[in-house]
N, C-alpha and C. Protein backbone atom coordinates (compact mmCIF):
# COMPACT_ATOMS: atom_id res chain seq x y z
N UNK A 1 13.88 33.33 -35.93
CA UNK A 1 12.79 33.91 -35.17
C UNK A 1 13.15 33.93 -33.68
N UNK A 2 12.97 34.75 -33.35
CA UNK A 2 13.24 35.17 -31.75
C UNK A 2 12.10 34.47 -30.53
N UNK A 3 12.53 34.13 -29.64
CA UNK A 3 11.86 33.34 -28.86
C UNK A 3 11.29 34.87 -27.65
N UNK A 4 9.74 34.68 -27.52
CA UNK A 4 9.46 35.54 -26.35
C UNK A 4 9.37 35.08 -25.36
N UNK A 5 9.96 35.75 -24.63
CA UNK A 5 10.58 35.81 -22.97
C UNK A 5 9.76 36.20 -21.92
N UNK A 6 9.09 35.58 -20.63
CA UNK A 6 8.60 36.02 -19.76
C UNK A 6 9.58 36.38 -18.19
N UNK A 7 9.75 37.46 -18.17
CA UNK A 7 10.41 38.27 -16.98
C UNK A 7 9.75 38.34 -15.11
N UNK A 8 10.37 37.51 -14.39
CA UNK A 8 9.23 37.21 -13.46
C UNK A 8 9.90 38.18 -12.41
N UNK A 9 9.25 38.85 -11.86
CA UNK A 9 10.02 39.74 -10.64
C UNK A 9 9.16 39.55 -9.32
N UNK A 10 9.74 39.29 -8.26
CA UNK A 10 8.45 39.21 -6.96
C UNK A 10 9.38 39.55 -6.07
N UNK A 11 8.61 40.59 -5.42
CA UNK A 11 9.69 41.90 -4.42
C UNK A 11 8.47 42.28 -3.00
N UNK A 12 9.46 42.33 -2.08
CA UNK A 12 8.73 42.25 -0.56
C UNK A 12 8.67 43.86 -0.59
N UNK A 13 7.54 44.81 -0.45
CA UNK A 13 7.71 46.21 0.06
C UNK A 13 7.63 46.28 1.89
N UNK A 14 8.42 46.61 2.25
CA UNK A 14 7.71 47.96 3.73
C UNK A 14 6.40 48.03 3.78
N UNK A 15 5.86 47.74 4.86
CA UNK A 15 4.48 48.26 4.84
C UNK A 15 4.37 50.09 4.77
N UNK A 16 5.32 50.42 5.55
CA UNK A 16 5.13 51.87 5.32
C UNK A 16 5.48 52.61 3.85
N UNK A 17 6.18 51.67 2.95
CA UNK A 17 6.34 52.10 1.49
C UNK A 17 5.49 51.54 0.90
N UNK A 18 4.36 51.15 1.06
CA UNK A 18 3.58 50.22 -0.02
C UNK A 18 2.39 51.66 -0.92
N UNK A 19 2.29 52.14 -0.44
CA UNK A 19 1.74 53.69 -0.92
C UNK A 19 2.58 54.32 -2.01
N UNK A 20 3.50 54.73 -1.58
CA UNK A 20 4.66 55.52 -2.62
C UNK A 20 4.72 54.28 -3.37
N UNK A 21 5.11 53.09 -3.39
CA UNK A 21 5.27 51.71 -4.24
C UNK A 21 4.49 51.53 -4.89
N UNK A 22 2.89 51.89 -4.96
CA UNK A 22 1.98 51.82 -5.39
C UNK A 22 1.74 52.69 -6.63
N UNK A 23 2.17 53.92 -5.96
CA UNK A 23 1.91 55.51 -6.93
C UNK A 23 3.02 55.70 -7.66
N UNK A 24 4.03 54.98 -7.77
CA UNK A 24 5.26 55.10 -8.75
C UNK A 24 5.27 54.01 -9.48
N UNK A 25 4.62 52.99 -9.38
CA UNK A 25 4.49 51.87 -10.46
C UNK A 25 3.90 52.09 -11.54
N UNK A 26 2.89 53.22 -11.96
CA UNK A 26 2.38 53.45 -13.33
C UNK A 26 3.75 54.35 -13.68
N UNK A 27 4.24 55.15 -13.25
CA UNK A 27 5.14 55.72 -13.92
C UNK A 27 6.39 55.27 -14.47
N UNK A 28 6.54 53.70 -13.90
CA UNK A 28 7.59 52.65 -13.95
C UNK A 28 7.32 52.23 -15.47
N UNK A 29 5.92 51.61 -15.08
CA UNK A 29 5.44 51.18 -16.29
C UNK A 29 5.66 51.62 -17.81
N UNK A 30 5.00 53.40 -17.13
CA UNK A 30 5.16 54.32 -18.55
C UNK A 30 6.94 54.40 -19.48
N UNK A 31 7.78 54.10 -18.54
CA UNK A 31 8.96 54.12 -18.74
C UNK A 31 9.48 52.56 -19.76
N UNK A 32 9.23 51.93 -18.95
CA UNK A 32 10.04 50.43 -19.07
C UNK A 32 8.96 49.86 -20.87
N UNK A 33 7.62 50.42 -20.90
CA UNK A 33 6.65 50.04 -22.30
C UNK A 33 7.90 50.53 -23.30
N UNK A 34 8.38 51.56 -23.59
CA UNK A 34 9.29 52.22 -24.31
C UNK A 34 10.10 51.52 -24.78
N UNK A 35 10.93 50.20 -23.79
CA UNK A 35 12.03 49.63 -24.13
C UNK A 35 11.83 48.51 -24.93
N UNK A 36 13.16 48.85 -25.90
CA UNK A 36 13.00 47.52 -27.37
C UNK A 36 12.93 46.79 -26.83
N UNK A 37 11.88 46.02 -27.02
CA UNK A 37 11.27 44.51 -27.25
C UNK A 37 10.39 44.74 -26.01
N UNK A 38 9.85 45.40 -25.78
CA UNK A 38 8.53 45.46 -24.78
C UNK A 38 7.42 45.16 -25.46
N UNK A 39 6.68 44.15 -24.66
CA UNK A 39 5.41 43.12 -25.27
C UNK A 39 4.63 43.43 -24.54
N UNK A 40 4.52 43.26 -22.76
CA UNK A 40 3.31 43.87 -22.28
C UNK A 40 3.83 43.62 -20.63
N UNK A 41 3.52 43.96 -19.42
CA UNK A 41 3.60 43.69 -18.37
C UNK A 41 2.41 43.77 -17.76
N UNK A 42 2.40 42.75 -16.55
CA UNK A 42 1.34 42.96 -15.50
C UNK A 42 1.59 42.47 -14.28
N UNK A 43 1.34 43.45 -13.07
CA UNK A 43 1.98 43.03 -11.78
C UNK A 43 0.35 42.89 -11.14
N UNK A 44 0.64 42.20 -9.85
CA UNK A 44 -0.06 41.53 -9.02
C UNK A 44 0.46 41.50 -8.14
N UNK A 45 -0.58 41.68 -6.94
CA UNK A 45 -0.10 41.88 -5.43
C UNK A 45 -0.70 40.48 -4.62
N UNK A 46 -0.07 39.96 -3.85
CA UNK A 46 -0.74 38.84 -3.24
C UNK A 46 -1.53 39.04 -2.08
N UNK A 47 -2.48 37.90 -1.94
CA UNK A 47 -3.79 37.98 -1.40
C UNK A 47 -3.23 37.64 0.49
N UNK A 48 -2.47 36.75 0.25
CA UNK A 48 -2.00 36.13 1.89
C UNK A 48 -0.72 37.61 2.46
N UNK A 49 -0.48 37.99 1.81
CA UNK A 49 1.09 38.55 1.64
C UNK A 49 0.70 40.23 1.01
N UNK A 50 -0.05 41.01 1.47
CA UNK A 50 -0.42 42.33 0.95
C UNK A 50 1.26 43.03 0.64
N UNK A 51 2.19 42.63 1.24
CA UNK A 51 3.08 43.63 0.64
C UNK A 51 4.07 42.90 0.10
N UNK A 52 3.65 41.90 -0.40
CA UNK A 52 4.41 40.87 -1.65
C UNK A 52 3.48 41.19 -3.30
N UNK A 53 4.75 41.81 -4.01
CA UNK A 53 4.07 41.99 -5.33
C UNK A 53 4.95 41.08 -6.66
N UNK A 54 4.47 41.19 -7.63
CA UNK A 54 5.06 40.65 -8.65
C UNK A 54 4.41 41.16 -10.32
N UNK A 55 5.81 41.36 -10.56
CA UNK A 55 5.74 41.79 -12.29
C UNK A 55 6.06 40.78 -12.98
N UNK A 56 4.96 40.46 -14.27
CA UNK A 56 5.10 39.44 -15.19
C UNK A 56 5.49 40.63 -16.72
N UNK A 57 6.96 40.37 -17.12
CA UNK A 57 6.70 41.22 -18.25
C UNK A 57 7.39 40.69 -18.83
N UNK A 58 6.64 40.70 -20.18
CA UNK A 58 7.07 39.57 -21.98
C UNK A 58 7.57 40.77 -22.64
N UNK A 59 8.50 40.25 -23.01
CA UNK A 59 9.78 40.61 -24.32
C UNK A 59 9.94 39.88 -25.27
N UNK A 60 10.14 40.54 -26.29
CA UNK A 60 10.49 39.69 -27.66
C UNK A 60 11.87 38.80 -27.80
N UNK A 61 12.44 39.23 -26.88
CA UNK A 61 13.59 37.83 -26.87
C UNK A 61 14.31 38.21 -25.25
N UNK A 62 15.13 36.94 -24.87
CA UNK A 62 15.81 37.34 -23.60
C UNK A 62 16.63 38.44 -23.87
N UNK A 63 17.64 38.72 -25.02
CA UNK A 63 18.85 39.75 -25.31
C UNK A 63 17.85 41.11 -24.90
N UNK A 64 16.65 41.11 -25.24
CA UNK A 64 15.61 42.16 -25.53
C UNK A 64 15.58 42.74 -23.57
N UNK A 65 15.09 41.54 -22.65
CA UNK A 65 14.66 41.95 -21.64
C UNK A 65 16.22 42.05 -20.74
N UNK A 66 17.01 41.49 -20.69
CA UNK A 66 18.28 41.92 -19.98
C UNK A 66 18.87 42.97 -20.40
N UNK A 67 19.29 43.65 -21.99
CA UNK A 67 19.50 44.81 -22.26
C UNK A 67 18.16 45.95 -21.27
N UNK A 68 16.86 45.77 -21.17
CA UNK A 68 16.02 46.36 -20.86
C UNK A 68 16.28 46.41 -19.04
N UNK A 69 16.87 45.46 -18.42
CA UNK A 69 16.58 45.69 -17.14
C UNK A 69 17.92 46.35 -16.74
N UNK A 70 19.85 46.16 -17.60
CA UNK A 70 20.88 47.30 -17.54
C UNK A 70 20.30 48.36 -17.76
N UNK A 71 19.33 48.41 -18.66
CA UNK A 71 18.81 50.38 -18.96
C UNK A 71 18.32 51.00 -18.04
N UNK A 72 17.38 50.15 -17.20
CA UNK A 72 16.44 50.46 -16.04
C UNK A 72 17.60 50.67 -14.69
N UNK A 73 18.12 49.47 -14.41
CA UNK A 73 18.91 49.92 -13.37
C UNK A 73 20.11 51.39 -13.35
N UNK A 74 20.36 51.81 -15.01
CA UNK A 74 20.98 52.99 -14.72
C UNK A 74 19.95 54.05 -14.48
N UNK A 75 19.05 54.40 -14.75
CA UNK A 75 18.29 55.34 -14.88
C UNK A 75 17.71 55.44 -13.64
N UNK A 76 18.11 56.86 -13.24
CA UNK A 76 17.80 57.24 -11.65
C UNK A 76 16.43 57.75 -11.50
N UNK A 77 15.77 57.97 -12.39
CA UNK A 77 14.32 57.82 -12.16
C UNK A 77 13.50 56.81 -12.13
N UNK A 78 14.27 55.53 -12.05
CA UNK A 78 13.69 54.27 -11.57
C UNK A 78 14.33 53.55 -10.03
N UNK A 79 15.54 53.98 -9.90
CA UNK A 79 16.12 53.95 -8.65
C UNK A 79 15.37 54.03 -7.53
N UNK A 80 14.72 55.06 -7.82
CA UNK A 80 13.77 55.30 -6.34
C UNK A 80 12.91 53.91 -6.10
N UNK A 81 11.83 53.87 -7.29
CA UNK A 81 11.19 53.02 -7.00
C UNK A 81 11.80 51.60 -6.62
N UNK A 82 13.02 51.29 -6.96
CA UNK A 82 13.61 49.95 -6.75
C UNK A 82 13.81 50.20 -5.46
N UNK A 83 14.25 51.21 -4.84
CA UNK A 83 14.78 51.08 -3.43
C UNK A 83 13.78 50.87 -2.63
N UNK A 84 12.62 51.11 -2.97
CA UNK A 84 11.02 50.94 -1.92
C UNK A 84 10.88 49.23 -1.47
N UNK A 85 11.85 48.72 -2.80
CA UNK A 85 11.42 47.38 -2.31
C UNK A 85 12.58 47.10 -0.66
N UNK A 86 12.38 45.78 -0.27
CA UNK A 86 12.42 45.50 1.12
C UNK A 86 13.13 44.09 0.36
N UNK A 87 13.01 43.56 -0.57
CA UNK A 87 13.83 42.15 -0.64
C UNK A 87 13.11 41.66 -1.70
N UNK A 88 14.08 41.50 -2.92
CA UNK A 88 13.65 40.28 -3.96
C UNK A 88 13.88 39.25 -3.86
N UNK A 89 12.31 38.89 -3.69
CA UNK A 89 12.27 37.41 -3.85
C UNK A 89 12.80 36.22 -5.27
N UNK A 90 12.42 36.74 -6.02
CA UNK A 90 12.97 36.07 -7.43
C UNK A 90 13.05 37.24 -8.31
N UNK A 91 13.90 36.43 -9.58
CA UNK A 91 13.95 37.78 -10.28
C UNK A 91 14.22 36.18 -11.79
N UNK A 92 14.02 36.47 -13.11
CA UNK A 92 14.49 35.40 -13.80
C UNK A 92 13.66 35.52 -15.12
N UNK A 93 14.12 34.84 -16.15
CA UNK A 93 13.79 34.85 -17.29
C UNK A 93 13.06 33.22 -17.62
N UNK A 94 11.96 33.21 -17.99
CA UNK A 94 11.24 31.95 -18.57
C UNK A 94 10.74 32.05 -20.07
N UNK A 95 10.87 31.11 -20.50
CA UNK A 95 10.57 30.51 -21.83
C UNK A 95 9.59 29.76 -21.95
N UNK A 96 8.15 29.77 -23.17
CA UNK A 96 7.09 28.77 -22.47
C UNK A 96 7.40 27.67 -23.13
N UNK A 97 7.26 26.51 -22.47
CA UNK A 97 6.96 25.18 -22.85
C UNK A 97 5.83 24.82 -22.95
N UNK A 98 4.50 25.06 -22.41
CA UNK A 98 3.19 24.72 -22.48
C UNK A 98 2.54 25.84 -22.24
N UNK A 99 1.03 25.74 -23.36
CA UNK A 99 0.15 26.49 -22.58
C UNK A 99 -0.92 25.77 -22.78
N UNK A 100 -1.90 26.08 -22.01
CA UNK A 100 -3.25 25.13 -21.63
C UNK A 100 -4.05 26.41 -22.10
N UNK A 101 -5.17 26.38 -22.38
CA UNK A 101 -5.99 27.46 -22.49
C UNK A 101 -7.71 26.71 -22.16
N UNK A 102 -9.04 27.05 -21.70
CA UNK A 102 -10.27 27.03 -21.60
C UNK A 102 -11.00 27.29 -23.20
């Protein structure tokens, strides 16, 4: 059984790209759902830090999400949007050890 993988990405935009960064992220999205072993993503923008964002996206195994992010980096209709960013902050693969739930 394959272990699912959480994909953490947190990337500094330009203030003057945070618009175009904004309006090309559903189309990112629509792209990257497609790829084997896509489970679900969700990005978040921070509250102190308006042009600090971050993508949380689960894959069905790590082989699943690193094959998925070589596919992405060739494909020049994702290029653009990568270049909007200004500096990755982290980028990395996690495995859960705990979850707490309410």
């Amino acid at each position: 059984m394959q272990t699912p993988v959480l994909e953490v990405a947190v990337i500094k935009v330009a203030e003057d790209k945070i618009d175009q960064f904004l309006i090309q992220q559903k189309s990112v999205h629509d792209i990257i759902k497609n790829f084997k072993g896509f489970k679900s993503i969700r990005s978040m923008r921070s509250i102190e830090s308006p042009n600090t964002f971050a993508d949380y996206c689960e894959w069905e195994s790590y082989e699943d999400a690193v094959k998925a992010n070589e596919q992405a980096m060739a494909m020049p209709e994702l290029q653009m949007f990568f270049e909007l960013g200004d500096g990755m902050i982290t980028f990395g693969h996690y495995k859960s050890l705990l979850k707490t739930e309410k």
